[in-house]
Protein backbone atom coordinates (compact mmCIF):
# COMPACT_ATOMS: atom_id res chain seq x y z
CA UNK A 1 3.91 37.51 -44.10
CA UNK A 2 0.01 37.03 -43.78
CA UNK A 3 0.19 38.48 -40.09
CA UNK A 4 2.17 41.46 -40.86
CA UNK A 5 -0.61 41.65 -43.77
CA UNK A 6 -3.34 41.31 -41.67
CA UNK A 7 -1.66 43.67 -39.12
CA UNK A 8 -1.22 46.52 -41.24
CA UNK A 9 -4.80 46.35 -43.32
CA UNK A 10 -6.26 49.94 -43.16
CA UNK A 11 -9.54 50.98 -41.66
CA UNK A 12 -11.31 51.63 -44.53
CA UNK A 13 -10.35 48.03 -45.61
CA UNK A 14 -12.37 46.58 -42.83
CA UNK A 15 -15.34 48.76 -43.02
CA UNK A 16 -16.16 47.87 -46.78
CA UNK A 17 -16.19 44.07 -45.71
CA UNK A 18 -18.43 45.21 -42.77
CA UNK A 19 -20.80 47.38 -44.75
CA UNK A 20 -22.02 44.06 -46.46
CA UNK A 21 -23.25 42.51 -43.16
CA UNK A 22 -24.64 45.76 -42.05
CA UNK A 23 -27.35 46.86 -44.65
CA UNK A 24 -29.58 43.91 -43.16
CA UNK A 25 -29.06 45.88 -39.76
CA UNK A 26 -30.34 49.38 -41.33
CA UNK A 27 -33.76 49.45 -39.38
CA UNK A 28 -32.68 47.85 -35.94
CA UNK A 29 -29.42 50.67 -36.04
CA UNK A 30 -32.07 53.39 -36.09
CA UNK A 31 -34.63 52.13 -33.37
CA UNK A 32 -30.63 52.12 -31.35
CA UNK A 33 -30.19 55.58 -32.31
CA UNK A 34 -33.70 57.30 -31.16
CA UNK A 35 -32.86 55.18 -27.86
CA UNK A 36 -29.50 56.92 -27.75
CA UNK A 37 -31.53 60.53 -28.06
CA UNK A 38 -32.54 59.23 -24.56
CA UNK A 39 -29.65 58.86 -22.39
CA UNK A 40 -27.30 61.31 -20.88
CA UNK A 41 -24.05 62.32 -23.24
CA UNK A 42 -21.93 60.65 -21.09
CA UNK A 43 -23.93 57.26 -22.17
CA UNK A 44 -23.91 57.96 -25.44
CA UNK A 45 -20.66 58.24 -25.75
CA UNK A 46 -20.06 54.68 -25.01
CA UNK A 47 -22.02 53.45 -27.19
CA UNK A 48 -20.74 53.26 -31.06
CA UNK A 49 -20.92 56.31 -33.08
CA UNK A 50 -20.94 55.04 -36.31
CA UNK A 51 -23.28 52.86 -38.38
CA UNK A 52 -21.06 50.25 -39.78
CA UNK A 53 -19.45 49.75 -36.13
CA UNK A 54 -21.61 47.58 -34.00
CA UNK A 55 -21.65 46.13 -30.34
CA UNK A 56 -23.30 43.33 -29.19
CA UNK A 57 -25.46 45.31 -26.41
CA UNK A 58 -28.11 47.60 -27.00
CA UNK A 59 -30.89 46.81 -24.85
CA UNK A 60 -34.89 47.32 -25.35
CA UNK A 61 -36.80 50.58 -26.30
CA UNK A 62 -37.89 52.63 -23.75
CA UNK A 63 -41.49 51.24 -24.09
CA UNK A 64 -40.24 48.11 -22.91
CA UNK A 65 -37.88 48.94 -20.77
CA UNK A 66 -39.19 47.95 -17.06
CA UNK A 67 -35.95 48.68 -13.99
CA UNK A 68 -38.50 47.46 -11.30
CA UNK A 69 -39.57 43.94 -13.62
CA UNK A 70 -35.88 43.80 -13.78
CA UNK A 71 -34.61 44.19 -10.19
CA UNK A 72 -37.80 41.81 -9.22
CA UNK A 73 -36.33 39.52 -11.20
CA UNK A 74 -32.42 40.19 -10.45
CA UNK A 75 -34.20 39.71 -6.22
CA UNK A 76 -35.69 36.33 -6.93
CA UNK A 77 -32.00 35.07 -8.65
CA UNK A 78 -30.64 35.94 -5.58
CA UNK A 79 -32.86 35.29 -2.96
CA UNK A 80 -33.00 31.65 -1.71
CA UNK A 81 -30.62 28.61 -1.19
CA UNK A 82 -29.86 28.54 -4.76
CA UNK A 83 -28.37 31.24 -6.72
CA UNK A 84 -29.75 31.63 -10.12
CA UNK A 85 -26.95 32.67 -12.38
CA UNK A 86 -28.40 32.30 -15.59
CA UNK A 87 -31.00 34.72 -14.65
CA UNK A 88 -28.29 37.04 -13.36
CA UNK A 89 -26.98 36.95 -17.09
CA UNK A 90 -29.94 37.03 -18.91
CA UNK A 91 -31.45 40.06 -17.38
CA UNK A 92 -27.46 42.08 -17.00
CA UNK A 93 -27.22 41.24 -20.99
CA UNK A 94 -30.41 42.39 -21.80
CA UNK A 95 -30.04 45.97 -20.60
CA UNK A 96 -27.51 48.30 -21.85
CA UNK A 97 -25.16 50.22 -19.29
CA UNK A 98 -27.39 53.12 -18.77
CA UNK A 99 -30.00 51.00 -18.26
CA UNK A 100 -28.86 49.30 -15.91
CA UNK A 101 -27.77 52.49 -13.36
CA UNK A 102 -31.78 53.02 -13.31
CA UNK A 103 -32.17 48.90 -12.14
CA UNK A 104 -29.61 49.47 -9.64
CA UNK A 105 -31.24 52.71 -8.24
CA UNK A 106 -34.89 50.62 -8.75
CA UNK A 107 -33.24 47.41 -6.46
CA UNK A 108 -31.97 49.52 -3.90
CA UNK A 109 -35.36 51.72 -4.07
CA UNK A 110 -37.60 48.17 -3.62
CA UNK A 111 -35.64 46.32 -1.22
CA UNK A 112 -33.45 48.65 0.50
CA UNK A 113 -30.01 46.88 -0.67
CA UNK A 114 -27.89 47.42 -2.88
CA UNK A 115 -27.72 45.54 -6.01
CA UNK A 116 -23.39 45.35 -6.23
CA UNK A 117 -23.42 43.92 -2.48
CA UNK A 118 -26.00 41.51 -3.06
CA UNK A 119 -24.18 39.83 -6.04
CA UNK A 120 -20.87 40.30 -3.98
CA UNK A 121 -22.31 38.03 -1.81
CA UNK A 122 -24.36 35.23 -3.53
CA UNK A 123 -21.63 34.58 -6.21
CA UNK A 124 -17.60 34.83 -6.38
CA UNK A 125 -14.89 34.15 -8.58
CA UNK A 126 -14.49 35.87 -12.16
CA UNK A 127 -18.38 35.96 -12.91
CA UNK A 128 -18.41 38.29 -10.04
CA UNK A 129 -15.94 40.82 -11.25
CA UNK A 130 -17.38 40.53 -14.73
CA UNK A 131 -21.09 41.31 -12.91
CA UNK A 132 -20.14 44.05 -11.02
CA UNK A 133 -17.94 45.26 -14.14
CA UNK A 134 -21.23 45.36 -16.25
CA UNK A 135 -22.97 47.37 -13.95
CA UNK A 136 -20.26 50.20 -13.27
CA UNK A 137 -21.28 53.06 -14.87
CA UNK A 138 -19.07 53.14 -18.53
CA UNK A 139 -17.12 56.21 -17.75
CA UNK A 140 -16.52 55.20 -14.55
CA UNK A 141 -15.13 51.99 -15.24
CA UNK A 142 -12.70 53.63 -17.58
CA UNK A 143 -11.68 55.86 -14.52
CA UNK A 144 -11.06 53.03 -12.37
CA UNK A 145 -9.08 50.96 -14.43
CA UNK A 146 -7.08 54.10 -15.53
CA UNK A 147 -6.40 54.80 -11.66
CA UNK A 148 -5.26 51.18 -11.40
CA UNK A 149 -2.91 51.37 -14.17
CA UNK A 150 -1.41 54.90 -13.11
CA UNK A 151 -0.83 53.37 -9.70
CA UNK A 152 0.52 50.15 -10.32
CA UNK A 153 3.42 49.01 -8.20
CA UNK A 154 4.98 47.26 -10.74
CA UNK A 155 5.07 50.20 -13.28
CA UNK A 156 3.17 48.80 -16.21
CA UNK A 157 0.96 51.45 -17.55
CA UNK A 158 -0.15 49.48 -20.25
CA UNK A 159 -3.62 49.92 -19.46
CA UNK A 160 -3.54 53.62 -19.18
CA UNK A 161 -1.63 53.59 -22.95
CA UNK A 162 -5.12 51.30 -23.73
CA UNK A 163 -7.31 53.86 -22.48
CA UNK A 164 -5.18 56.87 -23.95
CA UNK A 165 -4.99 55.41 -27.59
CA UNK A 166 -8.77 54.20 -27.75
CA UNK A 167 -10.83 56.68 -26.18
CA UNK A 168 -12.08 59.41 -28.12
CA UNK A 169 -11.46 62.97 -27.40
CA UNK A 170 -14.62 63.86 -25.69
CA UNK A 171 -14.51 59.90 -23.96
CA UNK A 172 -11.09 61.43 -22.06
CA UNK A 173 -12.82 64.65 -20.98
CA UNK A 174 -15.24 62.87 -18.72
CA UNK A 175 -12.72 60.31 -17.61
CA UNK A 176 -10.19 63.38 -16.46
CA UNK A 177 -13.77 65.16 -14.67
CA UNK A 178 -14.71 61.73 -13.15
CA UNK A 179 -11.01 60.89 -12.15
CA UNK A 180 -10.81 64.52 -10.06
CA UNK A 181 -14.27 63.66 -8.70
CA UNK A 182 -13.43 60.48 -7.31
CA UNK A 183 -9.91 60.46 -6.77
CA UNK A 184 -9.55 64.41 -5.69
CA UNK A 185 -6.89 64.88 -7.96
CA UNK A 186 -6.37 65.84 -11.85
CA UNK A 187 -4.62 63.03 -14.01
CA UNK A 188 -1.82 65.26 -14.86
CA UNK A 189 -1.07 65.97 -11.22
CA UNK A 190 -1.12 62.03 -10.52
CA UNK A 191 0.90 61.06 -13.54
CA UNK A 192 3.40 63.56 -12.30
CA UNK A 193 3.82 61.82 -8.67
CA UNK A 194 3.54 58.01 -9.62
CA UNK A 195 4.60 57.57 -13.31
CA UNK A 196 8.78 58.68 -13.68
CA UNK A 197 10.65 59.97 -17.14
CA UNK A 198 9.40 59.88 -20.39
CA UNK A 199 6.68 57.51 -20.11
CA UNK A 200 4.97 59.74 -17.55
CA UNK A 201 5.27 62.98 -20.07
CA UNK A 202 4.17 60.90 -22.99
CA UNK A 203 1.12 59.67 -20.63
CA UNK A 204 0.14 63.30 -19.72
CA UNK A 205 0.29 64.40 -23.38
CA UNK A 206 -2.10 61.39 -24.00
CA UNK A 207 -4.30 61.80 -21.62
CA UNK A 208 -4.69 65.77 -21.36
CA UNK A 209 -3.48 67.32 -24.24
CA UNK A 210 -6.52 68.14 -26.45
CA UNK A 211 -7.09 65.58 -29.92
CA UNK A 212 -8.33 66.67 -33.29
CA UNK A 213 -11.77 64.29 -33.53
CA UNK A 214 -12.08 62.65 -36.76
CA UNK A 215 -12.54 64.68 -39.96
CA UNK A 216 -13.40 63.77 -43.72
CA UNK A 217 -10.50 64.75 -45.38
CA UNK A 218 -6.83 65.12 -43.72
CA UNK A 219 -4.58 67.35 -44.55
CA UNK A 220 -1.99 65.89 -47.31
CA UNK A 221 0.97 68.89 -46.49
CA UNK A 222 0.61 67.76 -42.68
CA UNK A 223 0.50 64.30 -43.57
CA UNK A 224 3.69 64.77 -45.35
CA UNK A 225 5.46 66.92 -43.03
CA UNK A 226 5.31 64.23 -40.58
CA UNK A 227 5.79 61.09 -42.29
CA UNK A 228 9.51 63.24 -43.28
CA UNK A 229 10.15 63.19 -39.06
CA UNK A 230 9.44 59.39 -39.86
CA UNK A 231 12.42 59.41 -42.33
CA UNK A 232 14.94 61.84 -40.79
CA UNK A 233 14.74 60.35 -37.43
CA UNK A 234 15.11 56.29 -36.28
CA UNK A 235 12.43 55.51 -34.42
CA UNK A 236 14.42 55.12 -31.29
CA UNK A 237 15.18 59.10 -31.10
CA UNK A 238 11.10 59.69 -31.49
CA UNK A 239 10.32 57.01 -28.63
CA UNK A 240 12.71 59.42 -26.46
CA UNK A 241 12.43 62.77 -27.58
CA UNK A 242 9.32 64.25 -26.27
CA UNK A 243 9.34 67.20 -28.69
CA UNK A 244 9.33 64.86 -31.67
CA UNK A 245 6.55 62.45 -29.89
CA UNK A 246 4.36 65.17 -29.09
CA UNK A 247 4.90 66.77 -32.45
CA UNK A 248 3.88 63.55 -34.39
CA UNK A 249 1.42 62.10 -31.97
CA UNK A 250 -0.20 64.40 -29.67
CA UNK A 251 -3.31 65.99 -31.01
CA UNK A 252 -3.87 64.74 -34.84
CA UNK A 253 -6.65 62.62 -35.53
CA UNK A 254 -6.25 58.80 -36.17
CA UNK A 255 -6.93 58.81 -39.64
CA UNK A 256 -4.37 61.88 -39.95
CA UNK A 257 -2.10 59.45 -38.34
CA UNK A 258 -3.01 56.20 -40.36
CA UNK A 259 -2.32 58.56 -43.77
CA UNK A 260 1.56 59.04 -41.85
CA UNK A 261 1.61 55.79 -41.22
CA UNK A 262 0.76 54.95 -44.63
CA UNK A 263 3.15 57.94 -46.55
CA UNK A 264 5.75 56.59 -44.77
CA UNK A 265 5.01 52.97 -45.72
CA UNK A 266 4.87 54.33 -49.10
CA UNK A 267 8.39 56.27 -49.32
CA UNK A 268 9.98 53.32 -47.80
CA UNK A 269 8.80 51.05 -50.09
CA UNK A 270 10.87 47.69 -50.51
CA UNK A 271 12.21 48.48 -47.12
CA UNK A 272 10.48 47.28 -43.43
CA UNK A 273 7.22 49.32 -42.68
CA UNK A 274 6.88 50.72 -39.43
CA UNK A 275 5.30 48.12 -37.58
CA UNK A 276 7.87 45.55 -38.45
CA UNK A 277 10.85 47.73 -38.19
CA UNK A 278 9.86 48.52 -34.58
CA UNK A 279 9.02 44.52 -33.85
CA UNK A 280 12.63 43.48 -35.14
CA UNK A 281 14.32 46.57 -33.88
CA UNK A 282 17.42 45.03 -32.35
CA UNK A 283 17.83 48.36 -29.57
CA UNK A 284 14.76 46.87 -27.76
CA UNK A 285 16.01 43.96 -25.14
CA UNK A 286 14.87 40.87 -26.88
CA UNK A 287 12.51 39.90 -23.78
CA UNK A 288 11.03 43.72 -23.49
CA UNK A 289 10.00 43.88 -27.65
CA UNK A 290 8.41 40.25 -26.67
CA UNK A 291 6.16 42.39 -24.42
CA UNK A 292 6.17 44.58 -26.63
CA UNK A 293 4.86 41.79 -29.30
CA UNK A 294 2.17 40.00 -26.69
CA UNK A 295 0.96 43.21 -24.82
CA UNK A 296 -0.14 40.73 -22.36
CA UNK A 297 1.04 39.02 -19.13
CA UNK A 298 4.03 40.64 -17.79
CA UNK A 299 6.87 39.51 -16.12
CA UNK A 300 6.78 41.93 -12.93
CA UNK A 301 10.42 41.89 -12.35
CA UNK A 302 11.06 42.43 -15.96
CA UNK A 303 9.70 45.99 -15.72
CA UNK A 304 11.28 46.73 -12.92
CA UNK A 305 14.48 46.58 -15.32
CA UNK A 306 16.00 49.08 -16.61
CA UNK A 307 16.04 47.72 -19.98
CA UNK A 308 12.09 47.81 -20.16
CA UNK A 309 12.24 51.28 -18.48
CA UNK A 310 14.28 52.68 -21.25
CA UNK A 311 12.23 51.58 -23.88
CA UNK A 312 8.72 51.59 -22.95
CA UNK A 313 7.74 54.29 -25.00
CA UNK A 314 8.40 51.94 -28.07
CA UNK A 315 4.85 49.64 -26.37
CA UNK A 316 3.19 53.29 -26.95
CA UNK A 317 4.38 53.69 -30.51
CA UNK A 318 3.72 50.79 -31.75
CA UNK A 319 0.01 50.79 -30.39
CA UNK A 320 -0.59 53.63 -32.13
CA UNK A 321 -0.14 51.43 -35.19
CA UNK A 322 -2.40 49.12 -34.34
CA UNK A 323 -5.65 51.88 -33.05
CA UNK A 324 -4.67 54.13 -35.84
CA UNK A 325 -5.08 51.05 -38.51
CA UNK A 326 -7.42 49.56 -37.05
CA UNK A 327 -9.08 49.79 -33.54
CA UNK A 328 -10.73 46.24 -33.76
CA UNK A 329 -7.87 44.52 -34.42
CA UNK A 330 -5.75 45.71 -31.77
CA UNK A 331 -8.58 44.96 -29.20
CA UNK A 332 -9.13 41.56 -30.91
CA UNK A 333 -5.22 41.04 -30.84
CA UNK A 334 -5.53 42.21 -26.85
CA UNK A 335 -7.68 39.18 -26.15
CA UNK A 336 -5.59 36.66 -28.09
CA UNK A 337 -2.81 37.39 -26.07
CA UNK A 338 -4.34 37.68 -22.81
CA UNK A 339 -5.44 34.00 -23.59
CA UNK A 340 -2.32 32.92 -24.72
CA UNK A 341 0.41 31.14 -22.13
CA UNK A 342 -0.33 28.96 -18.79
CA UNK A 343 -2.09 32.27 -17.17
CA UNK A 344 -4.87 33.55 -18.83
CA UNK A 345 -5.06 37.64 -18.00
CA UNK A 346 -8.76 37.64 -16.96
CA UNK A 347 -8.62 40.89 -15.93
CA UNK A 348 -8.11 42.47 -19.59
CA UNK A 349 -10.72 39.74 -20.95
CA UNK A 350 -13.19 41.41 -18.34
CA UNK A 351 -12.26 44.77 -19.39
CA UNK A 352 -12.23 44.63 -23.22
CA UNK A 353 -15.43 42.51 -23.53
CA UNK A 354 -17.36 44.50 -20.97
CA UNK A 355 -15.63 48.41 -22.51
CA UNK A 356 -16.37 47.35 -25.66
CA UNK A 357 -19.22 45.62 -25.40
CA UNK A 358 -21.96 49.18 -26.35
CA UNK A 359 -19.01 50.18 -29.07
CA UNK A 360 -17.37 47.46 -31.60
CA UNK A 361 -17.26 44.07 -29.86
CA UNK A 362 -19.25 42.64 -32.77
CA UNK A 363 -16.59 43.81 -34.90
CA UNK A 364 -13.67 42.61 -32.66
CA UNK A 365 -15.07 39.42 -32.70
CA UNK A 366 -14.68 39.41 -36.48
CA UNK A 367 -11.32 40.62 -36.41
CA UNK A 368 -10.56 37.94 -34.31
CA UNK A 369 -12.22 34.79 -36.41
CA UNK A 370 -10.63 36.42 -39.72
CA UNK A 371 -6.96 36.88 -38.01
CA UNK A 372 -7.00 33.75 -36.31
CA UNK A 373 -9.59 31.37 -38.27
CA UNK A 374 -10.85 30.41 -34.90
CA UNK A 375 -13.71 32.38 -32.84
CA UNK A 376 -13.67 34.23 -30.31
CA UNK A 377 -16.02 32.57 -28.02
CA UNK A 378 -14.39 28.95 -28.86
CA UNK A 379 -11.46 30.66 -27.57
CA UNK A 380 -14.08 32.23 -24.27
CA UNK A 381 -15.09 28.94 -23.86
CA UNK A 382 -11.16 27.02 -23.92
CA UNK A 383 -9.90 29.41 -21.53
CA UNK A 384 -12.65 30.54 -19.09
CA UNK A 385 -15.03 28.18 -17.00
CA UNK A 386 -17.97 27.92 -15.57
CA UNK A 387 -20.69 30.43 -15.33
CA UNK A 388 -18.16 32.90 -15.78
CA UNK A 389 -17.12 31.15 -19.09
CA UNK A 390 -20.88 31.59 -19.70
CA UNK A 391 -21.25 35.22 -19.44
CA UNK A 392 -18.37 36.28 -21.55
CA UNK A 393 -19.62 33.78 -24.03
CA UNK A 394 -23.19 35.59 -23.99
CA UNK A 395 -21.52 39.18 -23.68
CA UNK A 396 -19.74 38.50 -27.05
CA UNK A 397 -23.05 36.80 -28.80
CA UNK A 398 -25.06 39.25 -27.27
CA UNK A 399 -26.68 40.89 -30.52
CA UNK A 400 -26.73 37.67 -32.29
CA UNK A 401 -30.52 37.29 -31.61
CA UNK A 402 -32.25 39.66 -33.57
CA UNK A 403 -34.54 41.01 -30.62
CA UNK A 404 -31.78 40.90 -27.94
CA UNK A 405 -32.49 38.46 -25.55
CA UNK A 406 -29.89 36.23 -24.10
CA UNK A 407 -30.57 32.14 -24.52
């Protein structure tokens, strides 16, 4: 009972325990936002956008930011017999993603190399891809990993549902641009020829269809009006109907959609709430609502099933839950199960540290300690190794020191 509890705590909840720890912050937030004023939109959309939401990377003021100090000292980790990887953290963590395009374009300007190749080179393993992950510009890291998910052999699109549910409206704008850029194709067009039936439709209306951005007040006759398709219809017909899906879903803010989730909650009261009913919904194959439960390592030939096939769309649902409740928890519940189980899923530790790292990973890191009265980084540290262990360790203490700098 204290999970579901935990599971279904609302966002506003969570943000009047964080406003406590985040008066002390006041002055530090606003030196963060002038630097914002500095970087390109597409920058500052990656970082967080509100004040009681906090990363764990910021980086220095433009007075003391110095790319060519930096890549001098990024040159001299990597030149010579011994690599020098603490270095190699220190100076990544100490610059913020935009900052650290204008080191790479400072290296390559100095030296005539590039920065990526070098580290490609002089170190390997997971360290690497969490490296060259921190210095891919934000949006396009997004883009890739979207790409990867759309394309993936073994059908699991549960990456692209991440991206769909947690990026904000204007967040998916540049991620469709940059996908067409790079891949020479829209996302719609791709979804169409790679992702089959409804889980393809429902990924298009995610990923295209335009998305109220968060308002003050919602509306209370909406609200209403769809917490009633809630009541008429089991939750099986709106994971299959795409009229219904897209009617609920598609294009309402997620606080409009936490006050359904909520109204509903309310008129069923005594009975299962949502989350639950969907978790012990006995339609779902017992080993597909297990992946359903874990969103984490997946049993390949298990999706290729028909079983998961048919319900899929159920994974979708039921994340909406989670962002619309809360977003930190359902990144913090992410990382607990990719660390879960005899193969740790390094790749979404990689890509929800380093994502979230500008946005709420401070916060996720709380969610985590206060869902599973263990931290986060004792949990880096048990599953991860070496300098690679290191780095995510550092990436989620980040903003611990008051001035920044990595020890």
């Amino acid at each position: 009972m204290g999970e579901d509890c935990d599971a279904t705590c609302t966002d506003a909840k969570r943000r009047t325990v964080q406003k406590q720890s985040t008066d002390s912050s006041v002055e530090s937030l606003s030196s963060h936002n002038k630097r914002r004023l500095n970087m390109p939109m597409m920058y500052q959309m990656y970082e967080s956008q509100y004040e009681d939401l906090r990363g764990t990377i910021y980086g220095p003021d433009s007075p003391n930011f110095h790319p060519a100090q930096a890549s001098e000292t990024l040159r001299k980790a990597l030149n010579g017999l011994d690599t020098k990887d603490q270095i190699i953290m220190n100076t990544l963590l100490y610059h913020n993603n935009f900052q650290r395009q204008k080191i790479l374009s400072a290296y390559e300007d100095m030296y005539g190399r590039k920065l990526i190749d070098d580290i490609e080179e002089e170190t390997g393993g997971y360290f690497m891809k969490m490296a060259k992950a921190l210095l891919t510009p934000a949006h396009e890291y997004d883009t890739l990993n979207l790409y990867r998910s759309i394309s993936n052999r073994y059908a699991d699109h549960s990456v692209a549902i991440e991206i769909a549910c947690t990026r904000s409206a204007r967040q998916l704008r540049v991620i469709r641009d940059t996908y067409l850029t790079n891949y020479k194709k829209t996302v719609d067009k791709d979804i169409l020829v790679k992702v089959e039936g409804a889980i393809g439709r429902m990924l298009t209306l995610l990923l295209c269809a335009p998305r109220q951005e968060e308002v003050g007040k919602v509306d209370s006759d909406a609200v209403n009006t769809h917490a009633m398709l809630f009541i008429k219809n089991p939750i099986e017909k709106i994971a299959k109907n795409t009229e219904l899906f897209e009617q609920i879903f598609i294009g309402n803010s997620w606080k409009h959609l936490a006050a359904v989730f909520d109204r509903v909650d309310e008129i069923r009261s005594g009975e299962l709430d949502l989350e639950t009913l969907i978790r012990k919904n006995k339609m779902i194959h017992s080993e597909t609502r297990q992946i359903f439960l874990t969103m984490g390592n997946v049993d390949h030939k298990l999706i290729e099933s028909q079983a998961f096939k048919k319900e899929y769309t159920l994974f979708c649902i039921r994340s909406f839950f989670r962002v619309a409740r809360n977003m930190q928890l359902f990144f913090a519940e992410q990382l607990r199960a990719a660390m879960v189980g005899e193969s740790p899923d390094h790749q979404t530790i990689i890509r929800v540290t380093v994502s979230r790292s500008e946005i709420d990973l401070y916060d996720i890191a709380e969610e985590y300690n206060r869902k599973y009265q263990r931290t986060l980084a004792y949990d880096i540290q048990q599953t991860c190794g070496g300098d690679y262990m290191r780095l995510a360790v550092a990436l989620i203490s980040a903003s611990s020191n008051n001035n920044n700098h990595i020890v």
